[in-house]
Protein backbone atom coordinates (compact mmCIF):
# COMPACT_ATOMS: atom_id res chain seq x y z
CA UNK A 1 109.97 93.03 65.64
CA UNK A 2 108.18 92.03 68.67
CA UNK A 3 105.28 89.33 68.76
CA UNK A 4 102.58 89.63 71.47
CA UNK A 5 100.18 86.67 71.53
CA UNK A 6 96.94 86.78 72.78
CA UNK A 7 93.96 84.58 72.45
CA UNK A 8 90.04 84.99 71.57
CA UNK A 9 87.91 84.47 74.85
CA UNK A 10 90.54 85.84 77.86
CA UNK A 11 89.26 85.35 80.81
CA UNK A 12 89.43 89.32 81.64
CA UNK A 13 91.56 92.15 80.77
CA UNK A 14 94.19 90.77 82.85
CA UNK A 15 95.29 87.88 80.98
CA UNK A 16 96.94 90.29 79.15
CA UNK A 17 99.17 91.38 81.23
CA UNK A 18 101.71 88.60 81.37
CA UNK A 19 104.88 90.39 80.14
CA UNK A 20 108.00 90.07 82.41
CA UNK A 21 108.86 92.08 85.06
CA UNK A 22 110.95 94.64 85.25
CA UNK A 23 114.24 94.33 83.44
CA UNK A 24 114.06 89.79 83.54
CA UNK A 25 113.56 87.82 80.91
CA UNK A 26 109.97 86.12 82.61
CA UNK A 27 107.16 85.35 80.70
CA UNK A 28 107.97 85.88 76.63
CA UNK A 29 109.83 89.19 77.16
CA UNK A 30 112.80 88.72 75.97
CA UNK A 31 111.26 87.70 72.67
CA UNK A 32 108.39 89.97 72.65
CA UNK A 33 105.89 87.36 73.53
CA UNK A 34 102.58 87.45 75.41
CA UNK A 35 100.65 85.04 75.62
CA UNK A 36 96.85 84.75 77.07
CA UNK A 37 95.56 81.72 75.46
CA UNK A 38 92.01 80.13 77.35
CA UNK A 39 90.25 78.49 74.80
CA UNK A 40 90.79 75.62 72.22
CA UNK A 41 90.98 78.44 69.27
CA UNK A 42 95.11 78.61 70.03
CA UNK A 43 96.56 81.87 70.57
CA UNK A 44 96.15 84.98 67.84
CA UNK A 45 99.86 86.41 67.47
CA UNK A 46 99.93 90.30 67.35
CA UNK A 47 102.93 92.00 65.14
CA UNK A 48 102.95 94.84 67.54
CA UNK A 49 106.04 97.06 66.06
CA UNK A 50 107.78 97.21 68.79
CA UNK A 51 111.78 96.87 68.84
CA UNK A 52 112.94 95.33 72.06
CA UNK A 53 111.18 93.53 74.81
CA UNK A 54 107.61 93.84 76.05
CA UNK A 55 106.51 94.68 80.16
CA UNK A 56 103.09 95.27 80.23
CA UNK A 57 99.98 94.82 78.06
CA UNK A 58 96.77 96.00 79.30
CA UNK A 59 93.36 96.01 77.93
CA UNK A 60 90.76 99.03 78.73
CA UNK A 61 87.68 98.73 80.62
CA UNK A 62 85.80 98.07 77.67
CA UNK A 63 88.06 95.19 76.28
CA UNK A 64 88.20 97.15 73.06
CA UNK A 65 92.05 98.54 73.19
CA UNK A 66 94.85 97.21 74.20
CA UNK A 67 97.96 99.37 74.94
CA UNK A 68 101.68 97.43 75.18
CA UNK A 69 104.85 99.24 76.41
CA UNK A 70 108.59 98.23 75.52
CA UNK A 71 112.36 99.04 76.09
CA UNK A 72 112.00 100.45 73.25
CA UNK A 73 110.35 103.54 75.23
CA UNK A 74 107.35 103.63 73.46
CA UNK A 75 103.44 102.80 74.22
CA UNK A 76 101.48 101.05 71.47
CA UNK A 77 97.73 101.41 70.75
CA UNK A 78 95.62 99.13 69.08
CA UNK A 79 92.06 98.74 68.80
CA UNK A 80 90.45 95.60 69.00
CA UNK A 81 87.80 94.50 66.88
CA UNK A 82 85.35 91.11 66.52
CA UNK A 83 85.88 90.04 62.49
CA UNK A 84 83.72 86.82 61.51
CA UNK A 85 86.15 84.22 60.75
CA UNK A 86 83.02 82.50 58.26
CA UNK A 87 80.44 84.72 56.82
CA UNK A 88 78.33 81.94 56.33
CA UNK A 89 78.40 80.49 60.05
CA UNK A 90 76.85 83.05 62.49
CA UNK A 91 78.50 83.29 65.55
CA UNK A 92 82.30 82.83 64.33
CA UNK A 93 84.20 85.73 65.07
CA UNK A 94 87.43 85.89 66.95
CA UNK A 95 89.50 89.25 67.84
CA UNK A 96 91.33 90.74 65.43
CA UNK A 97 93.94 93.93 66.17
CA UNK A 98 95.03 96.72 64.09
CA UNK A 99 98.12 99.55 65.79
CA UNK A 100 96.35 102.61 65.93
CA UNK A 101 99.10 104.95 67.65
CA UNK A 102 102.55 104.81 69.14
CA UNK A 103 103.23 107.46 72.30
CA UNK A 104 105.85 108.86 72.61
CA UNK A 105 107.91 111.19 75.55
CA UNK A 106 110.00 108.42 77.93
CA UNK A 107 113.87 108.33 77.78
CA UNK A 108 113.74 105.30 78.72
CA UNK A 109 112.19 101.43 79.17
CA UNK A 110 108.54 101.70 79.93
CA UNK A 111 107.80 98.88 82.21
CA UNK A 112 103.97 99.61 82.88
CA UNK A 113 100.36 101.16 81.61
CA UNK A 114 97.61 101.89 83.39
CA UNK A 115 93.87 102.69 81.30
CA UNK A 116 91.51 105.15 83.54
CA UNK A 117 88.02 104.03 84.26
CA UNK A 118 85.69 105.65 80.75
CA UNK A 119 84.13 108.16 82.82
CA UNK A 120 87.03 110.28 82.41
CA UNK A 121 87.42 109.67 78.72
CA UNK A 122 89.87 107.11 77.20
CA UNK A 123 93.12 108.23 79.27
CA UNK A 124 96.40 105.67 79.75
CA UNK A 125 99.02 106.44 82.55
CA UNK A 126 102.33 105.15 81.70
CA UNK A 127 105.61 104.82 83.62
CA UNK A 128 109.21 104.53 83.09
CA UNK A 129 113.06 103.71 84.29
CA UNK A 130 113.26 107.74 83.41
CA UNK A 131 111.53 108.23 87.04
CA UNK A 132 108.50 109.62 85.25
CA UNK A 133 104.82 109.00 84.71
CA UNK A 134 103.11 110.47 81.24
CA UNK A 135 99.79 110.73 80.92
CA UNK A 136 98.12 110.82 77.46
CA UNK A 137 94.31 110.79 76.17
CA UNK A 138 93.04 110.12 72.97
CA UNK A 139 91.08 113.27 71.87
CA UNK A 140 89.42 111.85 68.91
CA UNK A 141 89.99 108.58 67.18
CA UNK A 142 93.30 107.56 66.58
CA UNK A 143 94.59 110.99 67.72
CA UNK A 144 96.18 111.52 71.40
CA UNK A 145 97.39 114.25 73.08
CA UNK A 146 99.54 114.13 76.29
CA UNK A 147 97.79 115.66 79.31
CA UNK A 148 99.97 115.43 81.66
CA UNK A 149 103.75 115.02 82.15
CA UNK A 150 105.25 114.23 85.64
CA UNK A 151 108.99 114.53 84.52
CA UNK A 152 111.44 114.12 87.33
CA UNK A 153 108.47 112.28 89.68
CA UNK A 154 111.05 110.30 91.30
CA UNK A 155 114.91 109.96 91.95
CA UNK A 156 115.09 106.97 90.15
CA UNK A 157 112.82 104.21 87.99
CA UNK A 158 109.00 104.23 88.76
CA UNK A 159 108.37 100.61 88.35
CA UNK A 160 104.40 100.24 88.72
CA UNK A 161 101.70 103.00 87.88
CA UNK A 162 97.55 102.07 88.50
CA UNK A 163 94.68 104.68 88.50
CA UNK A 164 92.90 104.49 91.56
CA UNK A 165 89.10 103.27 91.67
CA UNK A 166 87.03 106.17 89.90
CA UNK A 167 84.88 107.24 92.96
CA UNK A 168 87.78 109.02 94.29
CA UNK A 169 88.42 110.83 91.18
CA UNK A 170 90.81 110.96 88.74
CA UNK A 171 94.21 109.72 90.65
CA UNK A 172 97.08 107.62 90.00
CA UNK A 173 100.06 106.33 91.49
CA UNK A 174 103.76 105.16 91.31
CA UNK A 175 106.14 102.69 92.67
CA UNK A 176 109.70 103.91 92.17
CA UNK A 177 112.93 102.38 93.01
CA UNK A 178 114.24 105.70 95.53
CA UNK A 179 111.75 103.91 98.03
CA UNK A 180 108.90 106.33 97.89
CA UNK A 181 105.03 106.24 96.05
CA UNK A 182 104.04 109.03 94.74
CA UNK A 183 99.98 109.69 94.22
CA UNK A 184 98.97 112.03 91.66
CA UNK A 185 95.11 113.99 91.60
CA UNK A 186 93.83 116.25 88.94
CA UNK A 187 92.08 119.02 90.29
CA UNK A 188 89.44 121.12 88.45
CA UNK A 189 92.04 123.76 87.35
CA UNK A 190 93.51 121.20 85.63
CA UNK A 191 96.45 120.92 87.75
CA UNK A 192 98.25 118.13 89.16
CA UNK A 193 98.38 117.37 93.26
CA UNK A 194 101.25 115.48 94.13
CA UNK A 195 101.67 113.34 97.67
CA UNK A 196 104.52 111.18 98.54
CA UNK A 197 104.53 108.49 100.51
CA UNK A 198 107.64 106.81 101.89
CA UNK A 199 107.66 103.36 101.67
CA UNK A 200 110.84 101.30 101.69
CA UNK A 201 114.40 102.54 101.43
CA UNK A 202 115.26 99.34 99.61
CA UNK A 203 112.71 100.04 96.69
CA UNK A 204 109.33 99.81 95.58
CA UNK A 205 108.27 97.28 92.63
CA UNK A 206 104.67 97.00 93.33
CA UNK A 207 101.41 98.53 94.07
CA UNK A 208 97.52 98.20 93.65
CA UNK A 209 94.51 99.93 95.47
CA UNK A 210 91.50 98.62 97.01
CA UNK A 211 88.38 98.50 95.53
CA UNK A 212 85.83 101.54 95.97
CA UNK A 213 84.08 100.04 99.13
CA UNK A 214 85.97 97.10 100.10
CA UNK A 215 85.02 98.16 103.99
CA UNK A 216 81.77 97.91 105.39
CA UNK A 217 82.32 101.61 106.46
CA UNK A 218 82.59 103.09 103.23
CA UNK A 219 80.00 101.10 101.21
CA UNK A 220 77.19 103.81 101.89
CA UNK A 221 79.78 106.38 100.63
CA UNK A 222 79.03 109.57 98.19
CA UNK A 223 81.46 109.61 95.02
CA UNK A 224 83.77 112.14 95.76
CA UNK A 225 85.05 114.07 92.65
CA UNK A 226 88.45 115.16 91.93
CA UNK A 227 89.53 118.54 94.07
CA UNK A 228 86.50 119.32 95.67
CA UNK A 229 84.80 118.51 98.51
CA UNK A 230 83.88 115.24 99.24
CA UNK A 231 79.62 115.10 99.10
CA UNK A 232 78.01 116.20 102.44
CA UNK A 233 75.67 113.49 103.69
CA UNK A 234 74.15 113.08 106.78
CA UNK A 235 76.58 110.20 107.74
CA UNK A 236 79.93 111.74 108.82
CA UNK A 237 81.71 108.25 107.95
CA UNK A 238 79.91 107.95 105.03
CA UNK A 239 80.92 111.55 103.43
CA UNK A 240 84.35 111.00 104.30
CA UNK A 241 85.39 107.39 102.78
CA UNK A 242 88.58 105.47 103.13
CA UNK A 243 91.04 104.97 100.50
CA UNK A 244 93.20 101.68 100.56
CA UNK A 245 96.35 100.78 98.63
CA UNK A 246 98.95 98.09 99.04
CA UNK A 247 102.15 97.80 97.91
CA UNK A 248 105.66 95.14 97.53
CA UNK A 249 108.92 96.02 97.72
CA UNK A 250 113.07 94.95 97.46
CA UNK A 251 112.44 94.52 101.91
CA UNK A 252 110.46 91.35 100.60
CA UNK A 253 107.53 92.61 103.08
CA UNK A 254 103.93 93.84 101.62
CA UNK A 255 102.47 96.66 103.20
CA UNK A 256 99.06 98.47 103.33
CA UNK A 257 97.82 101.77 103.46
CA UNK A 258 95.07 104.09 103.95
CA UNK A 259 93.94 107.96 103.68
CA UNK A 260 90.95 109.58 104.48
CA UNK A 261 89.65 111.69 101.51
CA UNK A 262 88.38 114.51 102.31
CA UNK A 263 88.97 118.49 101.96
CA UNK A 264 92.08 118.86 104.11
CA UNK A 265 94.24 116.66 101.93
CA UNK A 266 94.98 114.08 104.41
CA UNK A 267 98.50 112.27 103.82
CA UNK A 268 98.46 109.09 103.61
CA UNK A 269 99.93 106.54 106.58
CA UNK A 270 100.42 103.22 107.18
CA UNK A 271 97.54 100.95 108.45
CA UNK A 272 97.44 99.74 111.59
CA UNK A 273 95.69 95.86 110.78
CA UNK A 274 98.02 93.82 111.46
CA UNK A 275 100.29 91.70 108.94
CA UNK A 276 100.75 88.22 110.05
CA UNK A 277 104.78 86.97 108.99
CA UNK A 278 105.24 84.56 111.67
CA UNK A 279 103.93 81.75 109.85
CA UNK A 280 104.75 82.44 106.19
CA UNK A 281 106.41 85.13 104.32
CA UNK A 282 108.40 86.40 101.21
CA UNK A 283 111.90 85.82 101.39
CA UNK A 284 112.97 87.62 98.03
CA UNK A 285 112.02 90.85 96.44
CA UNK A 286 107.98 91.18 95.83
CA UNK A 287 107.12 92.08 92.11
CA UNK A 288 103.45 92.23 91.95
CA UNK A 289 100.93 92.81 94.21
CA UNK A 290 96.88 92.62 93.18
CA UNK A 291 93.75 93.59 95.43
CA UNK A 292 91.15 91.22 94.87
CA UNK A 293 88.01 92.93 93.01
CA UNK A 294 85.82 90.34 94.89
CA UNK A 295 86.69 92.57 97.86
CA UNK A 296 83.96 94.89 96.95
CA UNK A 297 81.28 92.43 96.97
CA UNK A 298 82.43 89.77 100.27
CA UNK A 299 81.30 91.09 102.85
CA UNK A 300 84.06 92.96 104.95
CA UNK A 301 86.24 89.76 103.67
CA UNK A 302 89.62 91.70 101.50
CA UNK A 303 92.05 89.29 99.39
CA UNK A 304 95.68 90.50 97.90
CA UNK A 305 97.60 87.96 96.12
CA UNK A 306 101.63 89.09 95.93
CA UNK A 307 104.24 87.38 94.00
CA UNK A 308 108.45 87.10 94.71
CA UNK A 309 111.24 86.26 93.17
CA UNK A 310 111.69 83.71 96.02
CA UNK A 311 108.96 81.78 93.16
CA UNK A 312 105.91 81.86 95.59
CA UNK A 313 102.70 83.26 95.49
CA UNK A 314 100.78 84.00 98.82
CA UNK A 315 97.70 84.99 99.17
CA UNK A 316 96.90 87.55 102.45
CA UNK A 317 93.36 87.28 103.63
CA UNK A 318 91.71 89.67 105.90
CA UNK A 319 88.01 88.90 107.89
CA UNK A 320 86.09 90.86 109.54
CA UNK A 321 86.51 94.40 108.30
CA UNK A 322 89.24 96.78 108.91
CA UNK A 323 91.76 96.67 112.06
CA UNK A 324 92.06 92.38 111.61
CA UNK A 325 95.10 90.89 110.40
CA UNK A 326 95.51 89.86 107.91
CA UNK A 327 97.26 86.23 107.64
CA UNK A 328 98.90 84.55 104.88
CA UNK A 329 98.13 81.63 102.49
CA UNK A 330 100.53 79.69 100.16
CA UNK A 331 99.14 79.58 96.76
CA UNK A 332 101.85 77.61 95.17
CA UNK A 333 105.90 77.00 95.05
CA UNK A 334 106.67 77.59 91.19
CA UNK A 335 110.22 76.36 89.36
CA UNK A 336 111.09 80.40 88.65
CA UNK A 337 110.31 83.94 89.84
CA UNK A 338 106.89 84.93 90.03
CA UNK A 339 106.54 88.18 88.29
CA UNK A 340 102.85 88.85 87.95
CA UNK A 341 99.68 88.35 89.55
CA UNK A 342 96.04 89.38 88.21
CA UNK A 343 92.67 89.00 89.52
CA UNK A 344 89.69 88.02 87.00
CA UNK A 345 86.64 90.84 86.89
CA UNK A 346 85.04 89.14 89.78
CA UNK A 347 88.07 88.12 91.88
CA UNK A 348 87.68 84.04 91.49
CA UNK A 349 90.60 83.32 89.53
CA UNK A 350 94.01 84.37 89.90
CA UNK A 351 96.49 84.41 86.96
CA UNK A 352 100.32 84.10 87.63
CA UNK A 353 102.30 84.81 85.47
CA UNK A 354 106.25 83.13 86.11
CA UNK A 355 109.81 82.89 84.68
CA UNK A 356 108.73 79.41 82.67
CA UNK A 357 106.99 80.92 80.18
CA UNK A 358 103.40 80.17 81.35
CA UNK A 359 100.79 81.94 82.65
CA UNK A 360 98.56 79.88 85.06
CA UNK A 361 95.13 80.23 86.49
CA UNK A 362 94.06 79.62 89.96
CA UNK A 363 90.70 79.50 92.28
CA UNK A 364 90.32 78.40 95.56
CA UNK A 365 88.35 75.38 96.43
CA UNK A 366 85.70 75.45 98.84
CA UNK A 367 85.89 72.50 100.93
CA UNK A 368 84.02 73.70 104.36
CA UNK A 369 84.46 75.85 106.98
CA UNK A 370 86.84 76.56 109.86
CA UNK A 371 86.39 77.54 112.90
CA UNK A 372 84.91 80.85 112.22
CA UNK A 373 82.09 79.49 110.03
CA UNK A 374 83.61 80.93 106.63
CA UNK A 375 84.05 78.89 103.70
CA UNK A 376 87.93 77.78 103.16
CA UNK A 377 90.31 75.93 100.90
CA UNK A 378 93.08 74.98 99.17
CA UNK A 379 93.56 77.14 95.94
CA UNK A 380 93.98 74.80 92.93
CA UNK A 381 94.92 75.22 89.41
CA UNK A 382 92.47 75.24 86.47
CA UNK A 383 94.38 76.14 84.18
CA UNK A 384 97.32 77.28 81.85
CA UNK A 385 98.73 79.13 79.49
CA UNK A 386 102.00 77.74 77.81
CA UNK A 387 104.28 79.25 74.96
């Protein structure tokens, strides 16, 4: 049986998700092994059932369920609950977890989840080495039904699946290995739209989307709901907001995108700020890629950490708002491949997760300013996770 180990006070959600990548042996999954210890408590070990090696463990919005997926192609549920550790001593509780489903429906590995934002119910997008992405919802407790199966999505493994911020609606996305993304949006019928964007021949491991109103242009936007009409406002630009994604590939390059949401289904193309390689670069397949949440709140400042199997971690920083480059930072040199990167809630630390079996955190240090005025610095390690 698989072991996934976890700890009491995470620092977010994505802690959790320190599995190896796809196929390797990084990070505890070859023994089943997660682990997201921060505090002095030591890590709480999770029997989670499954039969071969772990990928992905994600916690929902709430921090309340945590769903795991496995080679064994199945998705595990569990709900996670505060139990006082001394009835007698208010105050001591730690997280306890208890398997609540298994889903069901890939033919093969499932290598990621993906929870929707609660506004559209509890809903978990999962993909798989099958070249599909399931979707399933829990209907009532401990009961879920599959709402959606996109069977034969790709030509070949869909590596990485995220729901897009909830303004835009109810939309998510996959990274597959024939080189494309494909971006999926319920409409009202209940049906599926489907949009393709080609990305590198080579492959595509990675991807992650901006958060809602990471541009200055966008931030007085309407929420726009899933297949209608975006909301009329007075503000052209503001009724018509800007969707952002970024994603890694097997060409070792990062690249960003953008589409226009609106009611003539806009395709998606490439965007035009410039990438800045010149300096520093990845020089082996990119595995993760993660838009900084802060990104919402800095103004018209936008941060995406990506990792490589060439064992660095860079972080690409754009100033000023859309159309700037954005230029490169070197995080850290590790002893094995980097295989996942995760922002905290507010974008301040950085967890990266490599081959060694540890999961580290990271936050930049503010030592002054360059020549712009902004505030700049070395990132620095605060922390880690070990074993």
């Amino acid at each position: 049986m698989a072991t996934l180990a976890t700890a009491g006070n995470t620092i977010n959600d994505a802690m959790a998700n320190a599995p190896g990548g796809i196929g390797d042996n990084g990070v505890d999954g070859a023994n089943g092994k997660v682990n997201t210890n921060t505090d002095e408590s030591g890590p709480i070990y999770v029997d989670t059932q499954h039969d071969d090696m772990i990928h992905d463990a994600q916690m929902d919005y709430y921090g309340t369920k945590l769903a795991t997926s496995s080679s064994d192609r199945t998705v595990k549920i569990y709900d996670v609950v505060q139990t006082q550790t001394d009835p007698n001593v208010p105050g001591t509780t730690q997280p306890s977890y208890h398997q609540t489903a298994t889903l069901t429906g890939h033919s093969g590995p499932v290598w990621q989840v993906s929870w929707a934002h609660p506004k559209y119910g509890t809903v978990l997008a999962s993909c798989s080495f099958d070249g599909s992405i399931l979707i399933h919802r829990e209907t009532r407790p401990r009961e879920w039904t599959q709402l959606h199966a996109a069977r034969n999505l790709h030509d070949s493994s869909v590596n990485s699946v995220k729901f897009a911020p909830h303004e835009y609606g109810l939309i998510v996305a996959g990274a597959s290995s024939d080189g494309r993304v494909s971006v999926l949006q319920h409409q009202n019928d209940d049906s599926w739209l489907v949009d393709y964007v080609q990305d590198s021949h080579l492959g595509v491991n990675a991807l992650d989307f901006a958060p809602f109103a990471s541009y200055e242009g966008d931030k007085e936007s309407e929420q726009v709901v899933a297949g209608a009409d975006p909301a009329v406002t007075s503000n052209t630009a503001a009724s018509n907001p800007t969707m952002h994604m970024v994603t890694g590939g097997c060409d070792n390059r990062i690249r960003f995108w953008k589409k226009t949401v609106d009611s003539n289904h806009t395709k998606w193309e490439i965007d035009p700020s410039p990438v800045d390689t010149t300096s520093l670069s990845h020089s082996d397949w990119i595995r993760d890629v993660a838009w900084a949440p802060s990104s919402a709140i800095l103004p018209d400042i936008n941060l995406v950490a990506s990792c490589s199997e060439d064992r660095t971690v860079i972080i690409w920083t754009q100033k000023g708002g859309e159309g700037q480059p954005w230029t490169p930072q070197l995080l850290h040199t590790f002893d094995d491949p980097v295989w996942r990167v995760s922002w905290s809630v507010t974008g301040c630390v950085l967890a990266v997760s490599s081959g060694d079996d540890k999961v580290t955190l990271w936050k930049q240090q503010t030592f002054g300013n360059d020549e712009d005025g902004d505030d700049c610095g070395e990132w620095a390690q605060v922390g880690s996770v070990n074993e």
